[in-house]
N, C-alpha and C. Protein backbone atom coordinates (compact mmCIF):
# COMPACT_ATOMS: atom_id res chain seq x y z
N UNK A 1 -16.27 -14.89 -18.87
CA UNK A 1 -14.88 -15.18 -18.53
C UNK A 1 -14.65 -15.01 -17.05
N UNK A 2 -14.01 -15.77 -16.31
CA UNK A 2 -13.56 -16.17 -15.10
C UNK A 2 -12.51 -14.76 -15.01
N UNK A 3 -12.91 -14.01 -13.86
CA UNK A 3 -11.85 -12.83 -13.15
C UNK A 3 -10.64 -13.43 -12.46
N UNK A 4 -10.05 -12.53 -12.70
CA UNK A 4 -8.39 -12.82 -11.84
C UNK A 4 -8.84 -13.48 -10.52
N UNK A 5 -7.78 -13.89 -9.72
CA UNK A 5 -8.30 -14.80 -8.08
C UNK A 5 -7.59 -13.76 -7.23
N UNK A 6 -6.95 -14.54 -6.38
CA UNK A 6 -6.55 -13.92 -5.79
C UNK A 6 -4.81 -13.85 -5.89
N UNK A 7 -3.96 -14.61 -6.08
CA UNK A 7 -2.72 -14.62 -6.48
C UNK A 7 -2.79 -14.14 -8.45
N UNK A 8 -3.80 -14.13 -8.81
CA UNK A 8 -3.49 -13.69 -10.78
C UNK A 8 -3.79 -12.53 -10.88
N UNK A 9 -2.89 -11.74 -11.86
CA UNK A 9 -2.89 -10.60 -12.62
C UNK A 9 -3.33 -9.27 -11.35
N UNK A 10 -2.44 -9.84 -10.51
CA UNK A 10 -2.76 -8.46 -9.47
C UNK A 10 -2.38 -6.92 -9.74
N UNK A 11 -0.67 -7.67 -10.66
CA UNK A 11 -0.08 -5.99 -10.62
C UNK A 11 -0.94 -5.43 -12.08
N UNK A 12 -2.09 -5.77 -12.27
CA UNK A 12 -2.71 -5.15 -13.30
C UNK A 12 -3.71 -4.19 -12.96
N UNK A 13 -4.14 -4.57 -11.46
CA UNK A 13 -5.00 -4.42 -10.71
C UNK A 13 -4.22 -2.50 -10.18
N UNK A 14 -3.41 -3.25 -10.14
CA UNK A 14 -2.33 -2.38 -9.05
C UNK A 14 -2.26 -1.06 -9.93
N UNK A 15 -2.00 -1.75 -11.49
CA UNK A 15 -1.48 -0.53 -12.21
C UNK A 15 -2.60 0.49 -13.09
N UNK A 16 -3.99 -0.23 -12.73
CA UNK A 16 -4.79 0.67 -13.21
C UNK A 16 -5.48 1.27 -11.79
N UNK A 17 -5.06 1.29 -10.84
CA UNK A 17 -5.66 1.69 -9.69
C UNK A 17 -5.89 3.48 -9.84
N UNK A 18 -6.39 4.36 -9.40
CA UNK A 18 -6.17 5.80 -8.94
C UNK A 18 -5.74 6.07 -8.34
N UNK A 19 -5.22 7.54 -8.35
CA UNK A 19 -4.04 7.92 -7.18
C UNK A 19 -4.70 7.71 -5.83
N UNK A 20 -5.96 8.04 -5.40
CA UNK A 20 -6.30 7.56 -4.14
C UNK A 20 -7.71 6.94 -4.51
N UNK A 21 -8.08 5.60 -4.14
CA UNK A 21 -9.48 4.80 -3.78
C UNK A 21 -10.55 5.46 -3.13
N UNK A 22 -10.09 6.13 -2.58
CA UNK A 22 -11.27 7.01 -1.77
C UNK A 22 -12.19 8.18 -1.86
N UNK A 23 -13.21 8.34 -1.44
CA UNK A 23 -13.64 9.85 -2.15
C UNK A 23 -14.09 10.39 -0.39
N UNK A 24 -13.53 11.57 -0.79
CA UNK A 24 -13.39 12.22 0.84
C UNK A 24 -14.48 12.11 1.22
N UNK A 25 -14.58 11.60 2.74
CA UNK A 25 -15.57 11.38 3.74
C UNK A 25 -16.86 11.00 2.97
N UNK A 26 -17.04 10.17 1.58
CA UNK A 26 -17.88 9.39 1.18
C UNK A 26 -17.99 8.33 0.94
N UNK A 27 -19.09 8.03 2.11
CA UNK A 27 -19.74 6.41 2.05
C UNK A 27 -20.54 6.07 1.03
N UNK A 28 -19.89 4.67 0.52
CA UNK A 28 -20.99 3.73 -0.71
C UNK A 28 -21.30 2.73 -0.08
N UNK A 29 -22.60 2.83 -0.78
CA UNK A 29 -22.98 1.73 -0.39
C UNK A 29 -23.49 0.81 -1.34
N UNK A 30 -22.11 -0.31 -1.70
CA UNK A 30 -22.29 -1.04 -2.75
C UNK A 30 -23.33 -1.85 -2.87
N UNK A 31 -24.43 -2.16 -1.42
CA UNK A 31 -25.48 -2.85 -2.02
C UNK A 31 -26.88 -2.17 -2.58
N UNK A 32 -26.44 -0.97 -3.30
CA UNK A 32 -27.40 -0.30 -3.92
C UNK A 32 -26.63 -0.53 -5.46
N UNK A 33 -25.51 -1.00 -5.65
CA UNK A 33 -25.03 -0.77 -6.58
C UNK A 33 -24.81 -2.32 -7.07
N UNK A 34 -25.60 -2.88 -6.91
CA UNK A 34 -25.17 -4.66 -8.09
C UNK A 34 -25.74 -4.40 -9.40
N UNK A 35 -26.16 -3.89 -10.16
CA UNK A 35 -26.54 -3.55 -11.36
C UNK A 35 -25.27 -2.59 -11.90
N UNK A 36 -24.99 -1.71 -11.69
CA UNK A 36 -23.77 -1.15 -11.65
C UNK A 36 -22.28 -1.85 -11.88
N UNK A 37 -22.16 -2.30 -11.07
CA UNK A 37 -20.66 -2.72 -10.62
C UNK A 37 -20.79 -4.60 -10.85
N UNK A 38 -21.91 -4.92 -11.13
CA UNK A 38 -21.93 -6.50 -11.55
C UNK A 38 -22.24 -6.82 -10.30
N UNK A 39 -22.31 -8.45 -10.22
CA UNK A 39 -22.95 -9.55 -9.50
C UNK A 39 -21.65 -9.50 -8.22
N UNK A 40 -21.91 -8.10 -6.98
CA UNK A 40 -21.05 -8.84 -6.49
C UNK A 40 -20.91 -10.15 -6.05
N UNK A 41 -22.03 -11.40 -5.53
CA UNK A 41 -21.71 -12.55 -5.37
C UNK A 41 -20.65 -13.57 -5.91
N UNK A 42 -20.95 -13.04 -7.35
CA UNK A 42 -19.46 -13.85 -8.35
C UNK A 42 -18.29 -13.00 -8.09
N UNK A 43 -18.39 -11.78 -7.81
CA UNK A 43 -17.16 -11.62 -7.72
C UNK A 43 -16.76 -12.03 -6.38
N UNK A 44 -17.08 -11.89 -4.97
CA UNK A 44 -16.72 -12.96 -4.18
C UNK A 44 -15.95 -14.26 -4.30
N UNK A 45 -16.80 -14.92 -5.22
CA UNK A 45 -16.40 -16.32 -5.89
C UNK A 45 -15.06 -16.08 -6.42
N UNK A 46 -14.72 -15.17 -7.29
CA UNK A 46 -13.89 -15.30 -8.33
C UNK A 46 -12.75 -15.05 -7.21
N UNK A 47 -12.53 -13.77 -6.36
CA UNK A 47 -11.48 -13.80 -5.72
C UNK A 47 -10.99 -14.27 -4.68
N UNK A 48 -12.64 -14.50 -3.77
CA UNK A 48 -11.69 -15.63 -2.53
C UNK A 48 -11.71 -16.91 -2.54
N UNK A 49 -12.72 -17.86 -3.57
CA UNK A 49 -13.03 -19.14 -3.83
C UNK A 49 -11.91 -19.64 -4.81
N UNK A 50 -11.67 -18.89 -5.90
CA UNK A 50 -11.37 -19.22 -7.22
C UNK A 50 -10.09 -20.82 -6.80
N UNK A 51 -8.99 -20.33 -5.86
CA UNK A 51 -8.20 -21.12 -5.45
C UNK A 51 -8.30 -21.87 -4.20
N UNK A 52 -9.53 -21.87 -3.69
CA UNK A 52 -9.46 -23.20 -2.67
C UNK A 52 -8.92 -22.93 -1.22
N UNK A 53 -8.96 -21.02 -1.21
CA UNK A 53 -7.86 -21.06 -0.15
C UNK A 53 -8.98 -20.27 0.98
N UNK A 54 -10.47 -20.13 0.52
CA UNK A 54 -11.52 -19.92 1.57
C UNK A 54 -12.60 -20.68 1.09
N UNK A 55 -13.33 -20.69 2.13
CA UNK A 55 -14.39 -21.71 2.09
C UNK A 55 -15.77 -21.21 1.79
N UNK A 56 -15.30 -19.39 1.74
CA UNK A 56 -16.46 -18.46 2.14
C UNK A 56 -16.11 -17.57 1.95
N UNK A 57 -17.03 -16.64 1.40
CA UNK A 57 -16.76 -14.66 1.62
C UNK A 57 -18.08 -14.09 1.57
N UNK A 58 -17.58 -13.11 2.26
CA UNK A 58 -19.04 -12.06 2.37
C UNK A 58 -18.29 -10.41 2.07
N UNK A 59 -19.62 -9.64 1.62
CA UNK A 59 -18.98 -8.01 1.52
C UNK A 59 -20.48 -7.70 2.28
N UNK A 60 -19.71 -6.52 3.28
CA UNK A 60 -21.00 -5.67 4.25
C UNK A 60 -20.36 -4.37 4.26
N UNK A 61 -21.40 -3.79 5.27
CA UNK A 61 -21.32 -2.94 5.22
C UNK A 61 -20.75 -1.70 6.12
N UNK A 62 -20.28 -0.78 6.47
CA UNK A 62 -19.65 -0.44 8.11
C UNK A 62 -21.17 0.42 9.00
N UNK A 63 -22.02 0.62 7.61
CA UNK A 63 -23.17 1.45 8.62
C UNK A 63 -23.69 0.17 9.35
N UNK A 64 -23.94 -0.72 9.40
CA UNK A 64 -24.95 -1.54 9.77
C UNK A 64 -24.02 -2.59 10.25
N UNK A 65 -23.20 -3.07 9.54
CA UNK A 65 -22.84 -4.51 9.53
C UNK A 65 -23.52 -5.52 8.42
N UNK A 66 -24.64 -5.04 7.85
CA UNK A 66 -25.52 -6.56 7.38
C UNK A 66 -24.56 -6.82 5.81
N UNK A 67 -24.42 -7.77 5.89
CA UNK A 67 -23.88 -8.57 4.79
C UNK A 67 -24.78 -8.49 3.53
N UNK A 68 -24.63 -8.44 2.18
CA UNK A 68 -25.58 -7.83 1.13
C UNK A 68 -24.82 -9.14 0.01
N UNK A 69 -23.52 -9.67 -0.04
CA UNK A 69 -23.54 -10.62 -0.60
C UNK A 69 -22.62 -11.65 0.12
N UNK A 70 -22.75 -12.80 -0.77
CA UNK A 70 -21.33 -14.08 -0.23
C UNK A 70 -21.73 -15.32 -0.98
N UNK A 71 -21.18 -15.93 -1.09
CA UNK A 71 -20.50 -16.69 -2.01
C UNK A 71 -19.49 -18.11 -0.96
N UNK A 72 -19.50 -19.35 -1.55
CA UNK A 72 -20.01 -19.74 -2.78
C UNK A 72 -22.13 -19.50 -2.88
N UNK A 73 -21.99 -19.52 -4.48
CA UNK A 73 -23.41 -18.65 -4.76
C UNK A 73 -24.18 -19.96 -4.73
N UNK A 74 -24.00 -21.25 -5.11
CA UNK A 74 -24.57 -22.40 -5.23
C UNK A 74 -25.46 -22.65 -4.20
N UNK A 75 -27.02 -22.76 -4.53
CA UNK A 75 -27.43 -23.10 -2.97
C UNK A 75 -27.51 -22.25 -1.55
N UNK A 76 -27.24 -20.94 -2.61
CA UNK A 76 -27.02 -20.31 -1.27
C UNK A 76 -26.24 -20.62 0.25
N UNK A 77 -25.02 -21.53 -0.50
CA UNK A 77 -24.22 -21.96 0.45
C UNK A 77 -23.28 -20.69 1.70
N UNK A 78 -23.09 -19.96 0.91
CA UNK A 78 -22.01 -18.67 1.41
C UNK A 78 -23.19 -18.06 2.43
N UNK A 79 -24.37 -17.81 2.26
CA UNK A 79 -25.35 -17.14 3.34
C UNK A 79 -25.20 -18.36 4.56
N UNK A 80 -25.75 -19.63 4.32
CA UNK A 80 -25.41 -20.29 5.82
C UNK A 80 -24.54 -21.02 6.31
N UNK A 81 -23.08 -20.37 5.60
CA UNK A 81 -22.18 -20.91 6.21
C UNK A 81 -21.49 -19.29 6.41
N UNK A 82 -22.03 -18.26 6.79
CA UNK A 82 -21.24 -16.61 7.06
C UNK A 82 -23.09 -15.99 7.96
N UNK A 83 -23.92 -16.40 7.88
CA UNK A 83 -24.87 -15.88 8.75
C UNK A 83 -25.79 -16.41 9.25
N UNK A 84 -26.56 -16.13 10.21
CA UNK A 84 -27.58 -16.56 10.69
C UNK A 84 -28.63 -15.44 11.28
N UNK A 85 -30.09 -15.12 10.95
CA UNK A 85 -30.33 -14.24 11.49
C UNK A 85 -30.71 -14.51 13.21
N UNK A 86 -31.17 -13.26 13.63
CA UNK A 86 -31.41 -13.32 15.02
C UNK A 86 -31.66 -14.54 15.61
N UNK A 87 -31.03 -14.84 17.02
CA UNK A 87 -31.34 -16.32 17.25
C UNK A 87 -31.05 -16.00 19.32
N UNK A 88 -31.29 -16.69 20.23
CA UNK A 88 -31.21 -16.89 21.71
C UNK A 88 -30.39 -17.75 21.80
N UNK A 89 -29.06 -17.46 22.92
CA UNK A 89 -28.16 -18.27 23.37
C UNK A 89 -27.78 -17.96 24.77
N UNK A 90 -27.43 -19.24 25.26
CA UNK A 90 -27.73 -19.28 26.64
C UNK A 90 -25.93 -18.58 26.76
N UNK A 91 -25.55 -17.63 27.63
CA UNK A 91 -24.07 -17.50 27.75
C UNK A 91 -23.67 -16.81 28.78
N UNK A 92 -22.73 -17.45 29.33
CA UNK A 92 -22.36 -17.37 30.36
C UNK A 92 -21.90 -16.10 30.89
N UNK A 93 -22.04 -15.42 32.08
CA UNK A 93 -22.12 -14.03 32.42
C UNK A 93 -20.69 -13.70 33.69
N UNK A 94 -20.29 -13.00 33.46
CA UNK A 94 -18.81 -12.76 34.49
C UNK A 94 -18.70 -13.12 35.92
N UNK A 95 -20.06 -13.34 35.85
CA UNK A 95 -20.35 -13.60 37.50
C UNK A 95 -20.66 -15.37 37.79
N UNK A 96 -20.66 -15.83 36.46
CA UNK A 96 -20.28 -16.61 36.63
C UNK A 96 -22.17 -17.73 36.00
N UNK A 97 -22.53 -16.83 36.72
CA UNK A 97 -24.05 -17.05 36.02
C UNK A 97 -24.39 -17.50 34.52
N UNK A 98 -25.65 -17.85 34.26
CA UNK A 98 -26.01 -17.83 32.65
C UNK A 98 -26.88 -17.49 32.44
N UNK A 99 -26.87 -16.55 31.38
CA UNK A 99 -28.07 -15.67 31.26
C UNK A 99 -28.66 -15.51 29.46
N UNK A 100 -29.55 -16.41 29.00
CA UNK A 100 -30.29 -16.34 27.86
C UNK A 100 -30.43 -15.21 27.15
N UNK A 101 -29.33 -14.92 25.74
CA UNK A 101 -29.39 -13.28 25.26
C UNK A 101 -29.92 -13.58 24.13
N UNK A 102 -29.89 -12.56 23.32
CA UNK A 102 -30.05 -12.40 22.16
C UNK A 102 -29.10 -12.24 21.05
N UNK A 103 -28.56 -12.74 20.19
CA UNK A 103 -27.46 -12.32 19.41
C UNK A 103 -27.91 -12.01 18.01
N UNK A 104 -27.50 -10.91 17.72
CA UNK A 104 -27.61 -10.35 16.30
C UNK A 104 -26.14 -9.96 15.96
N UNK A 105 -26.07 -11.17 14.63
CA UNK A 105 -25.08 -11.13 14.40
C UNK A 105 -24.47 -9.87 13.39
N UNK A 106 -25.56 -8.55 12.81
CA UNK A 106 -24.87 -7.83 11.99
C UNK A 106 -24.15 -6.83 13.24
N UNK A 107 -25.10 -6.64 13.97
CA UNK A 107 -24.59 -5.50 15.40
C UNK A 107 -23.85 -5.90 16.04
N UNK A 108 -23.33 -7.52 16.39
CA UNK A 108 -21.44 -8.09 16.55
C UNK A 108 -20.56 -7.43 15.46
N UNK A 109 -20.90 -7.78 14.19
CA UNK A 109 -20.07 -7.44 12.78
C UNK A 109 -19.91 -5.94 12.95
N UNK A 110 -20.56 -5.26 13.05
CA UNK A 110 -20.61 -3.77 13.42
C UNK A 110 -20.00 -3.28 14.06
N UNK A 111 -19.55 -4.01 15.55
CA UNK A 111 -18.69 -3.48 16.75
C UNK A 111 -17.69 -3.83 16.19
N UNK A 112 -17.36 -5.33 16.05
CA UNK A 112 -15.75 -6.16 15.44
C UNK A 112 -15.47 -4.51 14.51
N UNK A 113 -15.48 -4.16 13.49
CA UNK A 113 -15.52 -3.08 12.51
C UNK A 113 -15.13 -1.88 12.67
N UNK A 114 -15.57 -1.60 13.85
CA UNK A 114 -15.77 -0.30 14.29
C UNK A 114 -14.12 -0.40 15.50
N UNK A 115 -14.10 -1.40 15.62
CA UNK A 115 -12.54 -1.89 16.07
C UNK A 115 -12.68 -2.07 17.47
N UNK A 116 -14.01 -2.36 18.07
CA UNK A 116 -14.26 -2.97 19.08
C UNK A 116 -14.45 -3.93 19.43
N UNK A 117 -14.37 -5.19 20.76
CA UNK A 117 -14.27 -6.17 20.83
C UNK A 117 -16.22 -6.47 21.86
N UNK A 118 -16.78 -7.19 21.07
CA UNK A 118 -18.09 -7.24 20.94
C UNK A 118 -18.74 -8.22 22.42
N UNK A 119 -19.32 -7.73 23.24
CA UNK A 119 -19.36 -8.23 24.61
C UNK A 119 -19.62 -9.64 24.46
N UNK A 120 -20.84 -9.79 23.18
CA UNK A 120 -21.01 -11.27 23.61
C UNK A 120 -19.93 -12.20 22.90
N UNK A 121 -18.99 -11.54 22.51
CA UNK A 121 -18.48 -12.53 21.25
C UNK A 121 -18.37 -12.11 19.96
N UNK A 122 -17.47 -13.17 18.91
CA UNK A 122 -17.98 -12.82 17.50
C UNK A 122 -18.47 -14.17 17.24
N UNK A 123 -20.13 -13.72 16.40
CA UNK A 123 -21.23 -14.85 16.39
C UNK A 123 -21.10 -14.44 14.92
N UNK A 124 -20.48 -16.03 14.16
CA UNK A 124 -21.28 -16.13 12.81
C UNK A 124 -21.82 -17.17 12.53
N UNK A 125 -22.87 -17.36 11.60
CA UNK A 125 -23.80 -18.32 11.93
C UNK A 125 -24.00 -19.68 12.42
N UNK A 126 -23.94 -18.45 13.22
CA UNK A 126 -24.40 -19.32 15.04
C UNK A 126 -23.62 -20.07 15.82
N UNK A 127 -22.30 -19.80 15.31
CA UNK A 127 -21.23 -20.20 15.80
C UNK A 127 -20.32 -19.35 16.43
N UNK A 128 -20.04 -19.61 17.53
CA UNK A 128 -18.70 -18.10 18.60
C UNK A 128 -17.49 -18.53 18.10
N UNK A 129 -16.87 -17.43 17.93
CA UNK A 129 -14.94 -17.06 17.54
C UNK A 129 -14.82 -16.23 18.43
N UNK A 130 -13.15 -16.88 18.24
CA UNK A 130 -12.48 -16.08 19.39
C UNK A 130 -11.45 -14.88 18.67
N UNK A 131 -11.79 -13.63 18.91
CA UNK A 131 -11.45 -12.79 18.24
C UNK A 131 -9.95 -12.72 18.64
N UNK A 132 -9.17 -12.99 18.17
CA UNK A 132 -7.44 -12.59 18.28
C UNK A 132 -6.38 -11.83 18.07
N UNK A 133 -7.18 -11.21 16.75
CA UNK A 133 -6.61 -9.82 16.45
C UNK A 133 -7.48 -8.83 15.48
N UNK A 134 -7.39 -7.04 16.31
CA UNK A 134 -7.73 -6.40 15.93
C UNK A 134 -6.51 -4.96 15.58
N UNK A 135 -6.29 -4.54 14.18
CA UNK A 135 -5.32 -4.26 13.72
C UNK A 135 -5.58 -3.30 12.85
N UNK A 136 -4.62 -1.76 12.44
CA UNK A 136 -4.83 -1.11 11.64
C UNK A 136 -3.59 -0.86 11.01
N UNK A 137 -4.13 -1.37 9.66
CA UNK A 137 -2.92 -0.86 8.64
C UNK A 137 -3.03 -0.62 7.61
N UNK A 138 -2.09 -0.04 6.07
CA UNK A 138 -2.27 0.37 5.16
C UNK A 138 -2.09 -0.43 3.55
N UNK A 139 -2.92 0.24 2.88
CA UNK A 139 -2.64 -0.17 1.14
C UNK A 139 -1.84 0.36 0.69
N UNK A 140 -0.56 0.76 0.68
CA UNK A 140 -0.64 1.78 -0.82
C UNK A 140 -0.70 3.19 -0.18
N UNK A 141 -0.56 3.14 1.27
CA UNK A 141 -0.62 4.67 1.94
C UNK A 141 -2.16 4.59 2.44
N UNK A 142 -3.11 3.85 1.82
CA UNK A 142 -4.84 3.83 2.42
C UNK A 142 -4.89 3.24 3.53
N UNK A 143 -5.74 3.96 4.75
CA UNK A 143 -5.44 2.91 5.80
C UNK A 143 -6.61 1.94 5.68
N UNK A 144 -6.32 0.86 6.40
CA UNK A 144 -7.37 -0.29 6.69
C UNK A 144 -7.79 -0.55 7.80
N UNK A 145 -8.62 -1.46 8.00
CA UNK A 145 -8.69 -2.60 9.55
C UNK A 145 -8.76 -3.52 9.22
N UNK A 146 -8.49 -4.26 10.14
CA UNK A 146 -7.87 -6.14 9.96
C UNK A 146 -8.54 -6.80 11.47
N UNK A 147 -9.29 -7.75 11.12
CA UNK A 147 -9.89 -8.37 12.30
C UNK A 147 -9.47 -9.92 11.69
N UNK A 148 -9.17 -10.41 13.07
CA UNK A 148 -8.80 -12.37 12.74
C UNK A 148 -9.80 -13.01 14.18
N UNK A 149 -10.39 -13.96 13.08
CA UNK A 149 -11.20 -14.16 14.58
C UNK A 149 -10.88 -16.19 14.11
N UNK A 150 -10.94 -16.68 15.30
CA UNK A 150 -11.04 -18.30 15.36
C UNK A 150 -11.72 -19.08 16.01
N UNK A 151 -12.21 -20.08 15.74
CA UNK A 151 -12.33 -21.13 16.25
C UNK A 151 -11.49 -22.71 15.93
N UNK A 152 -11.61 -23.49 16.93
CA UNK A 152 -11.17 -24.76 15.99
C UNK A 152 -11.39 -25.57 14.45
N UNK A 153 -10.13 -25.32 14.15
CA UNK A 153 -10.16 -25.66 12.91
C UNK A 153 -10.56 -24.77 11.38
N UNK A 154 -11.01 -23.68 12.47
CA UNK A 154 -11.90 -22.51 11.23
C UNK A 154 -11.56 -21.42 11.39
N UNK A 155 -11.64 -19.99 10.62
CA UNK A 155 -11.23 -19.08 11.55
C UNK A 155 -11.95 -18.48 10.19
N UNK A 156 -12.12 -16.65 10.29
CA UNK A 156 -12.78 -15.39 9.88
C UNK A 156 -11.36 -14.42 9.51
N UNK A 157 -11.26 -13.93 8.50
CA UNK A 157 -10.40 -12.76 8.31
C UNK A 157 -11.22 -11.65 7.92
N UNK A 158 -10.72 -10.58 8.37
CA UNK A 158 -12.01 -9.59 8.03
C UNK A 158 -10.91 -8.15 8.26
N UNK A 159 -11.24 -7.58 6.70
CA UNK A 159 -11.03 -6.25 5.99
C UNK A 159 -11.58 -5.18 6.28
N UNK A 160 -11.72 -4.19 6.53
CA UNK A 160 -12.26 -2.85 6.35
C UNK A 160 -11.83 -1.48 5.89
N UNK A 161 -12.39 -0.93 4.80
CA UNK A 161 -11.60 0.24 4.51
C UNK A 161 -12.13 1.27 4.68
N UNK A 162 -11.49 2.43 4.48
CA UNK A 162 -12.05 3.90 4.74
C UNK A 162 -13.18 4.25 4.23
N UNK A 163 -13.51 3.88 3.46
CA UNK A 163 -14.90 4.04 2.78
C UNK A 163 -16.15 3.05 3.37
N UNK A 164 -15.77 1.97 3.94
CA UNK A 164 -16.88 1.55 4.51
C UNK A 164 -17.13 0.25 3.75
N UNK A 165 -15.93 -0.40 2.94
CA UNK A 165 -16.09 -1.80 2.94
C UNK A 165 -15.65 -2.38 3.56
N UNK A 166 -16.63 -3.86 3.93
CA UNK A 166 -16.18 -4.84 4.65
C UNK A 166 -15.72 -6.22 3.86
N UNK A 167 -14.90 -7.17 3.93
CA UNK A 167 -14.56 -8.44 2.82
C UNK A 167 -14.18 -8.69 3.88
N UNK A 168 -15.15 -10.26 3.85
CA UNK A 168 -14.87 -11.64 4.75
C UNK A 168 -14.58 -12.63 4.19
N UNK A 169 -13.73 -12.98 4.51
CA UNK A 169 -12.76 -14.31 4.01
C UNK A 169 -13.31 -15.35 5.28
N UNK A 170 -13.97 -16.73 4.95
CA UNK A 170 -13.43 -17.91 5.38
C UNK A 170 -13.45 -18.95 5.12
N UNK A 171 -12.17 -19.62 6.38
CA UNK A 171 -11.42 -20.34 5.79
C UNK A 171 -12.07 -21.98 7.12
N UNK A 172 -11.72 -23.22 6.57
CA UNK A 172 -12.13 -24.25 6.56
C UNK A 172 -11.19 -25.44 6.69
N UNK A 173 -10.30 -26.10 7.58
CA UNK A 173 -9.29 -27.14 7.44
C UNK A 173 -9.37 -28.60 7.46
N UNK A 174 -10.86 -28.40 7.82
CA UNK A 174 -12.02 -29.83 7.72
C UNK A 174 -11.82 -30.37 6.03
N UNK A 175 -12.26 -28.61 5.25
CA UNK A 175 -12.49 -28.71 4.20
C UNK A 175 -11.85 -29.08 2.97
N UNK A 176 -10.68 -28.12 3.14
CA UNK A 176 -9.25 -28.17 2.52
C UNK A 176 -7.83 -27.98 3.10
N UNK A 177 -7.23 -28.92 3.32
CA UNK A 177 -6.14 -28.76 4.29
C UNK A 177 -5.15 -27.41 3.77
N UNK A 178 -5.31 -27.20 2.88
CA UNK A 178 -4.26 -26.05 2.56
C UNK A 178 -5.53 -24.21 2.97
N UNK A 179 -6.37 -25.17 3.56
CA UNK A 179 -7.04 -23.63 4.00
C UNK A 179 -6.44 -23.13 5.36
N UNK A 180 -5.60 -21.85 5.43
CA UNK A 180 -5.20 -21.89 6.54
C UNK A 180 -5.15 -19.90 7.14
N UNK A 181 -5.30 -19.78 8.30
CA UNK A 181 -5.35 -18.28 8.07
C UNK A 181 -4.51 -17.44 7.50
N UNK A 182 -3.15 -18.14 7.29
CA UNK A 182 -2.53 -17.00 6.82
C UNK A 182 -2.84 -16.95 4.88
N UNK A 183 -3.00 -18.62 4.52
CA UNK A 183 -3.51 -18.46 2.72
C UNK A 183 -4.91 -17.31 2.78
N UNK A 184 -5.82 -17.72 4.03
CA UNK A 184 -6.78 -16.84 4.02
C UNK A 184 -6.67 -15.40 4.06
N UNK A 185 -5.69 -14.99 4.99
CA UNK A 185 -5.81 -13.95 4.56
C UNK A 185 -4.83 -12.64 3.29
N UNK A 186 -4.39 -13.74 2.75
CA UNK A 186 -3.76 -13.48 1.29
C UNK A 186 -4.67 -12.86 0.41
N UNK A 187 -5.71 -13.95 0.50
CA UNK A 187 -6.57 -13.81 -0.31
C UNK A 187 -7.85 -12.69 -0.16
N UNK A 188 -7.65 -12.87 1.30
CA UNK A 188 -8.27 -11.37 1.74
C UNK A 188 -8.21 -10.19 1.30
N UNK A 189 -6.42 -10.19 1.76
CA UNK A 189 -6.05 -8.91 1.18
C UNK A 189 -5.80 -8.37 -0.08
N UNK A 190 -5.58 -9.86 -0.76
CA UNK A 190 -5.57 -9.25 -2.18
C UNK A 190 -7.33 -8.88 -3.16
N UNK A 191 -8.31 -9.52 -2.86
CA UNK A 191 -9.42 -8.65 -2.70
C UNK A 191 -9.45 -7.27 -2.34
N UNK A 192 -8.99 -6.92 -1.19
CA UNK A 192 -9.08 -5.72 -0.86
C UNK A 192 -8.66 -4.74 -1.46
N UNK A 193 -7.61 -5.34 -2.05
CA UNK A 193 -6.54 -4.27 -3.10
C UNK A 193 -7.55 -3.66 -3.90
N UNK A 194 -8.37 -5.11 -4.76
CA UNK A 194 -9.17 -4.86 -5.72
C UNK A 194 -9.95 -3.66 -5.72
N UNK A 195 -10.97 -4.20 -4.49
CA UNK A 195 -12.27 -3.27 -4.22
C UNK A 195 -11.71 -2.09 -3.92
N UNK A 196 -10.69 -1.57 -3.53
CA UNK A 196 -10.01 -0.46 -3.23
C UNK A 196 -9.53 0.11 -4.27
N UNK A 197 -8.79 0.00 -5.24
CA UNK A 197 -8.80 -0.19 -7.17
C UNK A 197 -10.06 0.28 -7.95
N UNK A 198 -10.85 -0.11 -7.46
CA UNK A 198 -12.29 0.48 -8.27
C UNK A 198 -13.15 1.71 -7.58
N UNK A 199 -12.54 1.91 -6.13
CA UNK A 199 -13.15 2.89 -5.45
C UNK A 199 -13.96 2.53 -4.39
N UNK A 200 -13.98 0.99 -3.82
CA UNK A 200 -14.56 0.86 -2.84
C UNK A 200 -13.45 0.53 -1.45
């Protein structure tokens, strides 16, 4: 059976939640836990795909950054359209110069996270955004972080909670005209509720 999305059966979500999501100053790390807690990849699917309003999601991690699932699962579409591993790009240096780096994109994801703005950029696969907003706010009294990053036509919403999840939402206007950052990050956040609901 198909899970709630992201606009269905939230306040159910809401009303079986615990008094607090969190377990003091303990980090999970849900990609030890897919046997456990199910396929997160489908669940990706189910809550930011289900309605058409992202094009993409990923869940990582805050130790590292590296992404452990994403979705859509078909084809492994959600991995190369949210990553790319290590790769050389020529980019331009303050001085005006250009200078051939290296970009690893979990150690960008890592800084973005950590609520810093990442020297070379935010690189997802293999593509630069322009990071626009970095933001802290709450669930339910839980605090969060909120990163919005863009490019033309596309843009990244990105979650983080006290415990050390990350949920990436994106979104696509090539794809579906009603994909837009703010449906995106609806759908973001109402994920977040979730994973925050079960203890992540």
């Amino acid at each position: 059976l198909k899970g709630p999305s992201c606009s269905d059966q939230v306040v159910i979500w809401r009303a079986c939640k615990p008094a607090s999501p969190f377990k003091d100053s303990l980090s999970v790390d849900l990609s030890t836990m897919g046997e456990e807690e199910g396929d997160w990849n489908v669940t990706i699917e189910e809550w930011l795909l289900a309605e058409g309003q992202c094009v993409a999601g990923a869940l990582a991690s805050t130790s590292d950054g590296i992404m452990f699932a994403a979705a859509p699962v078909a084809g492994e579409e959600g991995w190369s359209l949210l990553f790319k591993e290590s790769y050389t790009q020529v980019l331009t240096q303050e001085d005006g110069t250009e200078k051939e780096e290296t970009i690893d994109e979990s150690a960008i994801l890592k800084t973005v996270v950590e609520g810093h703005r990442p020297a070379q950029g935010l690189w997802i696969a293999g593509e630069k955004y322009t990071l626009t907003r970095q933001e802290e706010d709450d669930i339910d009294g839980a605090p969060i972080k909120i990163a919005v990053a863009g490019r033309p036509k596309k843009g990244v919403v990105i979650y983080i909670t006290a415990i050390g999840t990350v949920m990436i939402g994106m979104f696509d206007e090539t794809k579906n005209a009603s994909q837009t950052m703010g449906n995106c990050r609806k759908c973001v956040h109402t994920f977040c509720e979730y994973m925050m609901s079960i203890g992540f």
